[in-house]
C-alpha atoms as a PDB file:
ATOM      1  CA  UNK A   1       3.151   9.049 -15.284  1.00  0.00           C
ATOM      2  CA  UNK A   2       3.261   6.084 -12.372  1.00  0.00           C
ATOM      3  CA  UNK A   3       3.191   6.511  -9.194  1.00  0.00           C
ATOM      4  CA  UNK A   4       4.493   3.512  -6.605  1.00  0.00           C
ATOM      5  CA  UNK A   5       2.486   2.483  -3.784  1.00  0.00           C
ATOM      6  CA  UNK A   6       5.473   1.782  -1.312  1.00  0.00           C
ATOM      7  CA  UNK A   7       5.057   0.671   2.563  1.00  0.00           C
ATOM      8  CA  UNK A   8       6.141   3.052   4.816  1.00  0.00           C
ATOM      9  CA  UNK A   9       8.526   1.988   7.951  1.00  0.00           C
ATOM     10  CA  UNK A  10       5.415   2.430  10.763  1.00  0.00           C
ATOM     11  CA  UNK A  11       6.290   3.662  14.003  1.00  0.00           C
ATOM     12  CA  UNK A  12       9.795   2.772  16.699  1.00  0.00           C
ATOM     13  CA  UNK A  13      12.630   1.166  14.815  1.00  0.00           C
ATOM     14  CA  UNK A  14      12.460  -1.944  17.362  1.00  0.00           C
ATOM     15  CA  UNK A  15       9.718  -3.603  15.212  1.00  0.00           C
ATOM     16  CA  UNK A  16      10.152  -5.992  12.888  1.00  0.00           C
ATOM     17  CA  UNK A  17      10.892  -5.425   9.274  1.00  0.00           C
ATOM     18  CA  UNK A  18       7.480  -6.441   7.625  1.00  0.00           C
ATOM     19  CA  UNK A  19       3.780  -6.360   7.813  1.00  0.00           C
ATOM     20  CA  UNK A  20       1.271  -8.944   6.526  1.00  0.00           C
ATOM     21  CA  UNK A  21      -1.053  -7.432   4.228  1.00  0.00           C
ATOM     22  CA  UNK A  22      -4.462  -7.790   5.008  1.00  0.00           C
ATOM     23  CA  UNK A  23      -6.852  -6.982   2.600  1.00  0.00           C
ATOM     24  CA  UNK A  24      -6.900  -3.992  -0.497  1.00  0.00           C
ATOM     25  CA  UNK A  25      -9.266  -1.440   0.074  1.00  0.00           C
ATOM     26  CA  UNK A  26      -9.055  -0.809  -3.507  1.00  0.00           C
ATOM     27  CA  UNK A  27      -8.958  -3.098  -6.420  1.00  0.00           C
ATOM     28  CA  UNK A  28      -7.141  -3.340  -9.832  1.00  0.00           C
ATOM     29  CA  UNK A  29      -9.250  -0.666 -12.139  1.00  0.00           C
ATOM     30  CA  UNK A  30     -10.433   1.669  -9.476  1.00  0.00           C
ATOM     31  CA  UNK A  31     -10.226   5.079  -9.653  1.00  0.00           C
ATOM     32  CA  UNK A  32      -8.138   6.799  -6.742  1.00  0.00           C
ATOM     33  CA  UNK A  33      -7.559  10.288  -4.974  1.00  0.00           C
ATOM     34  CA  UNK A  34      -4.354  11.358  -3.228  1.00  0.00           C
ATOM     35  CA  UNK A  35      -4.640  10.274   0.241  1.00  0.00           C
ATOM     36  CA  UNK A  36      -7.875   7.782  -0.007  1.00  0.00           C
ATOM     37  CA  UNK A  37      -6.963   4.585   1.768  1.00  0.00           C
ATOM     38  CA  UNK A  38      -5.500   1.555  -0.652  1.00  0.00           C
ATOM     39  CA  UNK A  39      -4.870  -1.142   1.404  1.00  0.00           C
ATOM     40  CA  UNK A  40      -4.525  -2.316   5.123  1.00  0.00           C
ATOM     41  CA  UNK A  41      -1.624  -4.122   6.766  1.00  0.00           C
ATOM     42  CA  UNK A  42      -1.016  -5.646   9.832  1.00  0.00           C
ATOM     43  CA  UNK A  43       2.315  -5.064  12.093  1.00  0.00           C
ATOM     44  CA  UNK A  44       2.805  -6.883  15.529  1.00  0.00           C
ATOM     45  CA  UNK A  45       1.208  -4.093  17.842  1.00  0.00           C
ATOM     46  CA  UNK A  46      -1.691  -2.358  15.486  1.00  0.00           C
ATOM     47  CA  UNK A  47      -3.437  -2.417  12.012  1.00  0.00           C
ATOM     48  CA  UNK A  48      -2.792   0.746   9.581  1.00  0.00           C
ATOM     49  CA  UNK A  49      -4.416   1.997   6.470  1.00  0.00           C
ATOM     50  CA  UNK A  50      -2.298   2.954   3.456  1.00  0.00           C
ATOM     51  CA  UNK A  51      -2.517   5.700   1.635  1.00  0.00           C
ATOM     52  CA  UNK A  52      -2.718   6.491  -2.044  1.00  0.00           C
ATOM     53  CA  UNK A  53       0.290   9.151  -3.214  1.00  0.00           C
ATOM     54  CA  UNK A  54      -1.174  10.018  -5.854  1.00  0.00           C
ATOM     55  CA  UNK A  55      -4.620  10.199  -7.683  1.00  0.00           C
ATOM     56  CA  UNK A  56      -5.218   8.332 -11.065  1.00  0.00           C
ATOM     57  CA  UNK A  57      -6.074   4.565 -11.985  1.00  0.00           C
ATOM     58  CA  UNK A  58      -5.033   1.599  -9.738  1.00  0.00           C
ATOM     59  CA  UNK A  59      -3.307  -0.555 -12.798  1.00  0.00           C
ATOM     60  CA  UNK A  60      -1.401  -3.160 -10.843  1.00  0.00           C
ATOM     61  CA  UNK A  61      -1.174  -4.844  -7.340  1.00  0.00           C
ATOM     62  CA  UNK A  62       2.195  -6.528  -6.353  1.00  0.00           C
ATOM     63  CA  UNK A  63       1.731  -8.313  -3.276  1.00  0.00           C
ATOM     64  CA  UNK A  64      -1.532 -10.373  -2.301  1.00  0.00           C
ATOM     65  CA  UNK A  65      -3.460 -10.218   0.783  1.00  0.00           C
ATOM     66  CA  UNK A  66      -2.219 -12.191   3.380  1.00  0.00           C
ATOM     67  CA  UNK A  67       1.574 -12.408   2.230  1.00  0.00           C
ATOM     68  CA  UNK A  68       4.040 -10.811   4.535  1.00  0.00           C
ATOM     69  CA  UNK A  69       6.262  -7.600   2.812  1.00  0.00           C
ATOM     70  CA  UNK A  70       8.971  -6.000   3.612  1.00  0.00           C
ATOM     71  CA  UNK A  71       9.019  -2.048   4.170  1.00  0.00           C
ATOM     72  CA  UNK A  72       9.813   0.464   1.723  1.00  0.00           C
ATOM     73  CA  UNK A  73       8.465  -2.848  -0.901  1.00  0.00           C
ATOM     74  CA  UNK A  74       6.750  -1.262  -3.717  1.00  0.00           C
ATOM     75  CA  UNK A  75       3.060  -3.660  -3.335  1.00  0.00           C
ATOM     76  CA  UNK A  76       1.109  -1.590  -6.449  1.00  0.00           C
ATOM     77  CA  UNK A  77       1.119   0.994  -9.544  1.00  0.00           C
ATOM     78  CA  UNK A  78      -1.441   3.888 -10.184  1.00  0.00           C
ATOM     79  CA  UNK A  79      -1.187   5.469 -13.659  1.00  0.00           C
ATOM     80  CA  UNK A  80      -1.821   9.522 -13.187  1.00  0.00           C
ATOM     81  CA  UNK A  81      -2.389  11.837 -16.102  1.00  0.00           C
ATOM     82  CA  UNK A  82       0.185  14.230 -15.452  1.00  0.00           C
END
């Protein structure tokens, strides 16, 4: 089973409607646990760690570090055994 790594909407509604990503924590092939940190992104006011969903394999990233996404984007793919 997959498991999308989506960006969450981060704090007030009167911010803008992306982040820059700014580097992955993790890379394509790593092994990850529900919760561990994946990636870090930038909004206008503070820099956030994301969270992985789910544990399993990271198989794919979507978005590279320094381009800008959009919440609720789905930026990578981690392949669970359940």
């Amino acid at each position: 089973m997959k498991s999308d790594v989506v960006i969450p909407r981060l704090g007030s509604s009167d911010e803008s409607d992306d982040v820059k990503l700014v580097r992955w924590i993790k890379q394509v092939g790593a092994s990850v646990q529900k919760g561990e940190s994946l990636l870090e992104v930038e909004t206008d006011k503070v820099n956030v760690e994301i969270e992985a969903p789910d544990s399993g394999l990271l198989v794919e990233t979507l978005a590279k570090e320094g381009e800008v996404v959009k919440f609720n984007s789905v930026v990578a793919i981690i392949e669970n055994n359940d």
